[in-house]
N, C-alpha and C. Protein backbone atom coordinates (compact mmCIF):
# COMPACT_ATOMS: atom_id res chain seq x y z
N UNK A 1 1.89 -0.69 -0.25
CA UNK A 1 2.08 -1.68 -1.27
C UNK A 1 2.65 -2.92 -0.61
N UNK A 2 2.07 -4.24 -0.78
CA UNK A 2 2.66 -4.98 -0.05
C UNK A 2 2.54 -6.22 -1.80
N UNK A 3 3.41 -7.22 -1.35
CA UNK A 3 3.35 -8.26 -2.24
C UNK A 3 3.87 -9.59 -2.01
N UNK A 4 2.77 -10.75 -1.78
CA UNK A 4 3.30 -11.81 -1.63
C UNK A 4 4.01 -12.63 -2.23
N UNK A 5 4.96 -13.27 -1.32
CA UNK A 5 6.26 -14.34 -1.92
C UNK A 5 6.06 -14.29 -3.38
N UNK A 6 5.34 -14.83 -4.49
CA UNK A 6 5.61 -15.17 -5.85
C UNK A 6 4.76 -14.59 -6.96
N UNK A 7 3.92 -13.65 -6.19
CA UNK A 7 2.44 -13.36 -6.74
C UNK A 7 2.92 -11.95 -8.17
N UNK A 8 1.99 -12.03 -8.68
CA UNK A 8 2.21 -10.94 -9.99
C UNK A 8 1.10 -9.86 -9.51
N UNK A 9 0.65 -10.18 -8.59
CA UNK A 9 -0.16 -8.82 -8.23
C UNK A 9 0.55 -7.99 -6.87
N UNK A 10 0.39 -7.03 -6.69
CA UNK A 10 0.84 -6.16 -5.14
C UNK A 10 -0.82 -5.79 -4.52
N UNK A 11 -0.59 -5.98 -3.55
CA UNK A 11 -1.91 -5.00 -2.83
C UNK A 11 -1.33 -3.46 -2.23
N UNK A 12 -2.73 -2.81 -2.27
CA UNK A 12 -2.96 -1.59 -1.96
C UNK A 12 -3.42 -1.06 -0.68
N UNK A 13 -3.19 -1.02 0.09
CA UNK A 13 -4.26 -0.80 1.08
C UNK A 13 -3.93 0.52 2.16
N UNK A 14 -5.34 0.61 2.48
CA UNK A 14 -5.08 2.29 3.62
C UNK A 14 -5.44 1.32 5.03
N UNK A 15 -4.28 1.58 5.90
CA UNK A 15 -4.32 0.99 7.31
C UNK A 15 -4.12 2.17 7.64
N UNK A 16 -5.46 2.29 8.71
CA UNK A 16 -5.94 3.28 9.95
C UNK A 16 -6.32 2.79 11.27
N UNK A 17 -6.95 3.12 12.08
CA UNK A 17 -7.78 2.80 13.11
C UNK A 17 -9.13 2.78 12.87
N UNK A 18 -9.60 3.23 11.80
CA UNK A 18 -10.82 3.33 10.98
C UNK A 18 -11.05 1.88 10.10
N UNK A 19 -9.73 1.71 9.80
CA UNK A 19 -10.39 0.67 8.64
C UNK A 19 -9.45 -0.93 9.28
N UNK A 20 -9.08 -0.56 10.44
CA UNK A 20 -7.95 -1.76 10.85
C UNK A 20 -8.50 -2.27 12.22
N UNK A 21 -8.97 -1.50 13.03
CA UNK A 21 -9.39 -1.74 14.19
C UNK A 21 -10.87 -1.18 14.43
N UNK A 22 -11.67 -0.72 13.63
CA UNK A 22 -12.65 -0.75 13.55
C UNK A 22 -13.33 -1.56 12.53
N UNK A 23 -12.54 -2.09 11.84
CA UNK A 23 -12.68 -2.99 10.45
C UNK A 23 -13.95 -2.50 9.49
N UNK A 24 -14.12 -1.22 8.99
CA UNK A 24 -14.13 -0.19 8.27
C UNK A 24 -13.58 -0.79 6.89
N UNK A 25 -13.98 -1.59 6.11
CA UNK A 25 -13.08 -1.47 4.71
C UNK A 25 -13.84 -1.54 3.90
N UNK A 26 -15.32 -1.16 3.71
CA UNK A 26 -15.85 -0.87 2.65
C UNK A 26 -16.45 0.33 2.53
N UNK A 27 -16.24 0.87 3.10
CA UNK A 27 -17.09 2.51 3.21
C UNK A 27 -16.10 3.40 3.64
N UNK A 28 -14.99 3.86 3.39
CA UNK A 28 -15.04 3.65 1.62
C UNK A 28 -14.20 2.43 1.23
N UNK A 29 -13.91 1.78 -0.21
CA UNK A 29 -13.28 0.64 0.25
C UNK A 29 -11.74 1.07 0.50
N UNK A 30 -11.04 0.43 1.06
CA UNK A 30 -9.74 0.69 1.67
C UNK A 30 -8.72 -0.45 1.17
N UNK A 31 -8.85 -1.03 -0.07
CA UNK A 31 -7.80 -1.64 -0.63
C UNK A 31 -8.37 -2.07 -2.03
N UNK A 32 -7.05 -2.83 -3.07
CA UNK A 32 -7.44 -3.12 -4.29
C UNK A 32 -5.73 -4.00 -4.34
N UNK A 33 -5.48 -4.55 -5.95
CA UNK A 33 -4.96 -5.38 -6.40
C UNK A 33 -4.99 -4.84 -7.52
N UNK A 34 -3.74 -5.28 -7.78
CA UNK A 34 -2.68 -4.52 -9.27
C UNK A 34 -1.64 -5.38 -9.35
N UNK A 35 -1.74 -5.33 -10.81
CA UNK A 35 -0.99 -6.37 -11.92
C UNK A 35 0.59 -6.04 -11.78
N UNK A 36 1.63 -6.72 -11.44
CA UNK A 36 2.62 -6.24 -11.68
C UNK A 36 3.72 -7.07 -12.40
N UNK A 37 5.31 -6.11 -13.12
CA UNK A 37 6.03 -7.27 -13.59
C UNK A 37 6.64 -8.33 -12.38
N UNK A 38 6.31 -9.46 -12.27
CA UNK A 38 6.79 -10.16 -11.22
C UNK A 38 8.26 -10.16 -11.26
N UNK A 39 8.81 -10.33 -12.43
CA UNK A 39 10.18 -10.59 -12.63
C UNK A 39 11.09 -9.22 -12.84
N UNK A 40 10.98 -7.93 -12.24
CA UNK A 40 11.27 -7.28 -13.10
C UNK A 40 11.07 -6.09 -12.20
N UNK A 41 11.44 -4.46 -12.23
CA UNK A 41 11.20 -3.33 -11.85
C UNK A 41 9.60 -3.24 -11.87
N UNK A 42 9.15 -2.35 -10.71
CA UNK A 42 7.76 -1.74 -10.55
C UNK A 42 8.48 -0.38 -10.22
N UNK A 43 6.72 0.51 -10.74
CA UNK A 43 6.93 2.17 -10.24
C UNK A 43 5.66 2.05 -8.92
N UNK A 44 6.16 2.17 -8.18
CA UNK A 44 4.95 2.71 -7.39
C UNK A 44 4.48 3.73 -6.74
N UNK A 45 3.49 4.46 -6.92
CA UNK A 45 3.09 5.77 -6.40
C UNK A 45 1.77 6.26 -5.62
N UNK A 46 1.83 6.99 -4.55
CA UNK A 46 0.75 7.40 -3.88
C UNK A 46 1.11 8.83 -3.74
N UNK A 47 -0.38 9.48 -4.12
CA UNK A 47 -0.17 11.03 -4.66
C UNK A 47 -1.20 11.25 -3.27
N UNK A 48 -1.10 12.16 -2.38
CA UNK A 48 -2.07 12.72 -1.27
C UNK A 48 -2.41 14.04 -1.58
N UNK A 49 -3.97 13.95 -1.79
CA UNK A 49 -4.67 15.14 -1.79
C UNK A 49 -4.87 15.75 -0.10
N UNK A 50 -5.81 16.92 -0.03
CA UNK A 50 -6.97 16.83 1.20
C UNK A 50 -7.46 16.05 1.34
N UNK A 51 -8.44 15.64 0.05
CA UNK A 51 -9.33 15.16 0.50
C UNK A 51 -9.11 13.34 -0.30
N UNK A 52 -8.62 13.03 -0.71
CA UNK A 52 -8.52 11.48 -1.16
C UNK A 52 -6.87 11.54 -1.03
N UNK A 53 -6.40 9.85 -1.26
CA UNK A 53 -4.99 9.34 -1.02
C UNK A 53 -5.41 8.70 -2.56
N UNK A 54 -4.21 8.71 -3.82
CA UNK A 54 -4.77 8.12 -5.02
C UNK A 54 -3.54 7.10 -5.08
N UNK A 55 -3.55 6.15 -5.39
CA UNK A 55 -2.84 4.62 -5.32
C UNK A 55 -2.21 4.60 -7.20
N UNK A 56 -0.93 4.18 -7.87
CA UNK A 56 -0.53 3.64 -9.28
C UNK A 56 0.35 2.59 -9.01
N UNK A 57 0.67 1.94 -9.94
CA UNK A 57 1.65 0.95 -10.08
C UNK A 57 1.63 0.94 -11.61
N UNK A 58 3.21 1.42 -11.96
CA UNK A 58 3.29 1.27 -13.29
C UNK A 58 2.95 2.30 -14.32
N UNK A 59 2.26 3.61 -13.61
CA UNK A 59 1.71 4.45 -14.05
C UNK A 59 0.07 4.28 -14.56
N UNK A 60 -0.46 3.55 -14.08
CA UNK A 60 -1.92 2.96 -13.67
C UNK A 60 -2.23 3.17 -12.71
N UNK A 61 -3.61 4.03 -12.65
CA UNK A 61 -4.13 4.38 -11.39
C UNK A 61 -4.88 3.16 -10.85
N UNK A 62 -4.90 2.51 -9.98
CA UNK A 62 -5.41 1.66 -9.44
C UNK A 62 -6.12 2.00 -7.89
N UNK A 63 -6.49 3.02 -7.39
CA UNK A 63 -7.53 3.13 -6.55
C UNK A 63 -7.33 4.62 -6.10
N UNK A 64 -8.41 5.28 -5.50
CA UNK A 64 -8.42 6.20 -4.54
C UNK A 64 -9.23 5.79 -3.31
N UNK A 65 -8.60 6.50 -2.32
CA UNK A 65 -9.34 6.37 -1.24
C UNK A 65 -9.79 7.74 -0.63
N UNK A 66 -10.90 8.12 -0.44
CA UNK A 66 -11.63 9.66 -0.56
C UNK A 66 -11.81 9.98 0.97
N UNK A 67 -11.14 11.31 1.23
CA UNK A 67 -12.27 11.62 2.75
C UNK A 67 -14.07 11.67 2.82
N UNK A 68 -14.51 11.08 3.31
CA UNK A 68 -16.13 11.25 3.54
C UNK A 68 -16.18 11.60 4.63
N UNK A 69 -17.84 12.14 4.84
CA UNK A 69 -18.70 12.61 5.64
C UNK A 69 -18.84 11.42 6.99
N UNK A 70 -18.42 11.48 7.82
CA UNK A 70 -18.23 10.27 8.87
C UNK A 70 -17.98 11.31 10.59
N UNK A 71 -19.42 10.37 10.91
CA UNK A 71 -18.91 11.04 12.55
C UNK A 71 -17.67 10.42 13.34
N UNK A 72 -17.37 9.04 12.32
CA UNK A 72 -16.44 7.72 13.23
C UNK A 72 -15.26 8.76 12.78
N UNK A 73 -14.51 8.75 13.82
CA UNK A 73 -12.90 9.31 14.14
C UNK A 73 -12.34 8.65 13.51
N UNK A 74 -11.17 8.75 12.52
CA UNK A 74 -9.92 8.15 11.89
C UNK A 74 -9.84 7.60 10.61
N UNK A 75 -11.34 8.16 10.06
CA UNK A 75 -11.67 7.47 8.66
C UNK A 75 -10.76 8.51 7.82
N UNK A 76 -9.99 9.12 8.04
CA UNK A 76 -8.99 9.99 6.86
C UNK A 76 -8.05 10.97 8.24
N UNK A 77 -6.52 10.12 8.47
CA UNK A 77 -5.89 10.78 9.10
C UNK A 77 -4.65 11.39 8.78
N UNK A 78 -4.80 11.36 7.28
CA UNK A 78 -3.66 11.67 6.61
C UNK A 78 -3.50 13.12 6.72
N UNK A 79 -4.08 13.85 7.38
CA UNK A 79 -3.78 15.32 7.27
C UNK A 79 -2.70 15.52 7.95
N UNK A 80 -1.69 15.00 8.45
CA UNK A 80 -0.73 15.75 8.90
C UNK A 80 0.80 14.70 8.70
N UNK A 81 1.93 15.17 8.94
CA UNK A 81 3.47 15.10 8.25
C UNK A 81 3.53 13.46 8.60
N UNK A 82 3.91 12.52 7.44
CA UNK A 82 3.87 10.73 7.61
C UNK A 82 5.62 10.74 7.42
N UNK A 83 6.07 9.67 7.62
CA UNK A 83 7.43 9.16 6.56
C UNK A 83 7.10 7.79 6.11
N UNK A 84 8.42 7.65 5.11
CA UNK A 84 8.31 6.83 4.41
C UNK A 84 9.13 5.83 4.76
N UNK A 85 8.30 4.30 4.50
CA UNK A 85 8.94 3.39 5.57
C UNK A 85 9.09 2.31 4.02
N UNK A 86 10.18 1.64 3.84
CA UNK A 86 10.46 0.71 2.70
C UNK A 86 11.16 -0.67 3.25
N UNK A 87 10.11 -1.66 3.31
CA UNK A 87 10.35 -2.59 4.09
C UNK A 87 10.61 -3.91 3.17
N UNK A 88 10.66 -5.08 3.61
CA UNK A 88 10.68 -6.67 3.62
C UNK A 88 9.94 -7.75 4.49
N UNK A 89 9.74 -8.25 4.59
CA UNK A 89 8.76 -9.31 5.27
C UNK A 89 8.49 -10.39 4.74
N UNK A 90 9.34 -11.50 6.02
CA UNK A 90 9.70 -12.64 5.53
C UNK A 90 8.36 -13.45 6.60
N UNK A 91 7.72 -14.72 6.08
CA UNK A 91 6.56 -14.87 6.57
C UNK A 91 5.26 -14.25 7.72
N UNK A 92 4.90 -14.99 8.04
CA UNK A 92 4.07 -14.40 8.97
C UNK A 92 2.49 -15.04 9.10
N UNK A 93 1.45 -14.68 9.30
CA UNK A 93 0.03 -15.38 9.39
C UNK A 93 -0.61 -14.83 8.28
N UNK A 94 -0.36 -14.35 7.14
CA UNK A 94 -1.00 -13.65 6.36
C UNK A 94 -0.54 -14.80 5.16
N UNK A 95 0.88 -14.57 5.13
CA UNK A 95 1.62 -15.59 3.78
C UNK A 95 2.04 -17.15 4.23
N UNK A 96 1.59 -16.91 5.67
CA UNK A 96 2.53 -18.20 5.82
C UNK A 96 3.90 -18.45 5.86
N UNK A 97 4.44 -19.81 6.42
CA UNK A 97 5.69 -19.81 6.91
C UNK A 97 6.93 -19.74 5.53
N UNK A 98 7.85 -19.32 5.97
CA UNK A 98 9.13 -19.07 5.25
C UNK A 98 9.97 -20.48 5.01
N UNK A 99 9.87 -21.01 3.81
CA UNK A 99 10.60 -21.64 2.74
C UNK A 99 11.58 -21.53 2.69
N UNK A 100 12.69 -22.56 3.43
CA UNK A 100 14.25 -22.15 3.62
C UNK A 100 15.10 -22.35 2.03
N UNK A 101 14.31 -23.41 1.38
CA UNK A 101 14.79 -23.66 0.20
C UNK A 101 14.35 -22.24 -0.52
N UNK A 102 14.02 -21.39 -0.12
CA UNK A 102 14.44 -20.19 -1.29
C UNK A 102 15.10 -18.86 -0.70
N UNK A 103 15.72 -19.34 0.35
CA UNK A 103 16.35 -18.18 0.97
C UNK A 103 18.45 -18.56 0.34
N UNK A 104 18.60 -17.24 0.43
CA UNK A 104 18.25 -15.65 1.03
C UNK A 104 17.42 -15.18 0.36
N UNK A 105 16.73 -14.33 0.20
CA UNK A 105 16.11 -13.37 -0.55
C UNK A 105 16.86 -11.81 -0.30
N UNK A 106 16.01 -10.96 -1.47
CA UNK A 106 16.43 -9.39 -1.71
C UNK A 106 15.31 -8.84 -1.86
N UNK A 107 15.36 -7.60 -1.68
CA UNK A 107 14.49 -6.50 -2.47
C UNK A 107 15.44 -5.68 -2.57
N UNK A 108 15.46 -5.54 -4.24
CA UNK A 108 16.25 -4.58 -4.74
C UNK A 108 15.25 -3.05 -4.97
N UNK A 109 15.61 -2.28 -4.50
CA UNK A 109 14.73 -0.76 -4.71
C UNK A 109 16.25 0.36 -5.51
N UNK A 110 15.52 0.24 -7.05
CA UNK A 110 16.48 1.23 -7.43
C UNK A 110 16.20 2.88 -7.57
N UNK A 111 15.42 2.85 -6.97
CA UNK A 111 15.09 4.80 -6.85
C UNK A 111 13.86 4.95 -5.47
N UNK A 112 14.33 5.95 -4.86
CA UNK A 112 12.95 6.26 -4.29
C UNK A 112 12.93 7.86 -4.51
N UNK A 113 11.86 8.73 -4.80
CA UNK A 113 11.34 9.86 -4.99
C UNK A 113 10.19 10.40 -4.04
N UNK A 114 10.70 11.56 -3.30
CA UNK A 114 9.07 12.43 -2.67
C UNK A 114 9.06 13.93 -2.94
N UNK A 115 7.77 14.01 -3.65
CA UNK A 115 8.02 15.29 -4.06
C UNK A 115 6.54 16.08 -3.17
N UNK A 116 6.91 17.18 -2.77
CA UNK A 116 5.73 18.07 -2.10
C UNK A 116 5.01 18.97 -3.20
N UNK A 117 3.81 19.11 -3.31
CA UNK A 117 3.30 19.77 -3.69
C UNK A 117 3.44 21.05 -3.88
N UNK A 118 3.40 22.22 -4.32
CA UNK A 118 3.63 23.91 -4.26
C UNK A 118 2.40 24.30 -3.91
């Protein structure tokens, strides 16, 4: 989940070696865009199957990304133990440079949850 400086949407996206360095992002597609409260708490969730990674915000499903039939290496490497990384990111080449007139900034995160499957 990433979300730029002021935007009401978050993006979604599956970064691999499949879809990042082989630039792989439509077969299957490997990202989407979801509505969020800009001003306000988000839920966000990614549920991992075998065989697909399924994307919500808000309790809206907003994408899956499916294992397929592929001889290319790395198109689904989620099979084995990830952690969870909860970050910030202050400009860069994607958003562009950082706006001193609105610093400091926060990200407030009031819960995080991981639950394993049975």
């Amino acid at each position: 989940m990433e979300r730029l400086n002021h935007d009401s949407i978050a993006y979604q996206t599956v970064h691999s070696y499949y879809t990042h360095a082989l630039g792989r992002s439509d077969n299957p597609r490997n990202g989407t865009v979801a509505p969020i409260n800009k001003d306000g708490y988000n839920v966000y969730a990614v549920e991992m199957y075998k065989d697909s990674i399924s994307f919500f915000i808000n309790g809206r499903h907003s994408m899956t990304y499916p294992r397929i039939d592929t001889a290319v290496d790395g198109q689904f490497p989620f099979d084995r133990p990830y952690y969870l990384l909860v970050d910030m990111q202050l400009g860069g080449n994607w958003v562009g440079s950082v706006d001193p007139s609105e610093l400091p900034v926060e990200m407030e995160v009031d819960w995080v949850r991981y639950y394993k499957r049975k």
